[in-house]
Protein backbone atom coordinates (compact mmCIF):
# COMPACT_ATOMS: atom_id res chain seq x y z
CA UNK A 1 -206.37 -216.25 -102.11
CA UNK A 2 -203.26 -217.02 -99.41
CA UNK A 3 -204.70 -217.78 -96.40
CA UNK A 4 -202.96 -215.67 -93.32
CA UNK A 5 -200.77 -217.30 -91.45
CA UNK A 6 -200.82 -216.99 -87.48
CA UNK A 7 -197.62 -214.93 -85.77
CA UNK A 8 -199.19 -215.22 -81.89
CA UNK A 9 -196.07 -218.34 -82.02
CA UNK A 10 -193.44 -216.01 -83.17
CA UNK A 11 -194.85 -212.79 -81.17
CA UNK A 12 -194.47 -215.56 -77.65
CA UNK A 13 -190.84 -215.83 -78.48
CA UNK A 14 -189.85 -212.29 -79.28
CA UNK A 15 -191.29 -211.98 -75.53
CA UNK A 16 -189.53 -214.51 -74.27
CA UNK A 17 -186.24 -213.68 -75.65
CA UNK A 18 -187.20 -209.90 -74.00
CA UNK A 19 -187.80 -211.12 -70.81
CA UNK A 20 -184.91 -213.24 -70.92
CA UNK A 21 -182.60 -210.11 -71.89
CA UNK A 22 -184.03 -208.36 -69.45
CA UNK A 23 -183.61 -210.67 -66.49
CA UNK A 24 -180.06 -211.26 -67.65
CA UNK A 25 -179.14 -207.12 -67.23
CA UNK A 26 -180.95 -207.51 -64.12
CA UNK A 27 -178.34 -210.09 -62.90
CA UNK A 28 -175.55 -208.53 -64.02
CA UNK A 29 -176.36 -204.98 -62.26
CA UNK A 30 -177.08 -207.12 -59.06
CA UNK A 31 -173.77 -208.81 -59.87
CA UNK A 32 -172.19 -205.33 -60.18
CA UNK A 33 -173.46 -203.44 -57.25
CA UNK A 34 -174.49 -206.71 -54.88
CA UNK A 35 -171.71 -205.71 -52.32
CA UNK A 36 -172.15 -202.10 -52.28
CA UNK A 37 -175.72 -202.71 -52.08
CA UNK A 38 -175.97 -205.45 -49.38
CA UNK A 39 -173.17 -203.42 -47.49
CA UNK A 40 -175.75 -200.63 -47.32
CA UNK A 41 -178.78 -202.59 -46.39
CA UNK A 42 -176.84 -204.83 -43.67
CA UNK A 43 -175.57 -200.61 -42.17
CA UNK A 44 -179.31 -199.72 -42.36
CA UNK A 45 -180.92 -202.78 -41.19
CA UNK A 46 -178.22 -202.93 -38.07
CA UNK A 47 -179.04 -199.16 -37.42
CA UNK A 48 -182.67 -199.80 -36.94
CA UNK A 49 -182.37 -202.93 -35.17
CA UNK A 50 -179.61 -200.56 -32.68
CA UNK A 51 -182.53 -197.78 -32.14
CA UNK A 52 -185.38 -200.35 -31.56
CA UNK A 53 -183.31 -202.36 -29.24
CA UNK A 54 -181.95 -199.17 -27.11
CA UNK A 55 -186.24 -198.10 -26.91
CA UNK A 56 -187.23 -201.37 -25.53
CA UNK A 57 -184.11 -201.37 -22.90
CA UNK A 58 -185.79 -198.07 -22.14
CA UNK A 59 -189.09 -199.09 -22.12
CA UNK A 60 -188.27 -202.21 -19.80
CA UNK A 61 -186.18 -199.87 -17.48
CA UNK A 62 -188.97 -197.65 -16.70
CA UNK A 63 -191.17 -199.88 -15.16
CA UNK A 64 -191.06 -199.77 -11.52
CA UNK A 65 -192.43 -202.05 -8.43
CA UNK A 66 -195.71 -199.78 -8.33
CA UNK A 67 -196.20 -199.98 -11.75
CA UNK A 68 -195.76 -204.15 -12.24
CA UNK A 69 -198.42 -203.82 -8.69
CA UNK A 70 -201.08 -201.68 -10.72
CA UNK A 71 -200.77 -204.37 -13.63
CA UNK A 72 -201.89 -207.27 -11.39
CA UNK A 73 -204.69 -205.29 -9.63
């Protein structure tokens, strides 16, 4: 009788060499589309921070005197 060899060594590899693969495509689509992507991101992010910024210039320019007077009553 053969006695049954253990594959859990060979089956960790075959994982790594997935993973590996897979991180590797990952890079390279990054690569591909990193400036079209970052070019979007940078338009969105500057959009929001325009919006928010223009609500709290609002926000500070509605306070009067009275109001700032009620605040420290």
């Amino acid at each position: 009788m053969k006695a049954r060899k253990s594959k859990k060594g060979q089956t960790m590899v075959e994982y790594i060499i997935i993973v590996a693969l897979v991180a590797i495509s990952l890079i390279a689509v990054f690569t591909y589309f990193g400036r079209a992507t970052g070019k979007k991101v940078a338009g969105a992010a500057a959009a929001i921070s325009d919006e928010e910024g223009n609500k709290a210039k609002d926000a500070v320019e509605s306070i009067d005197e009275n109001t700032i007077k009620r605040l420290g009553e």
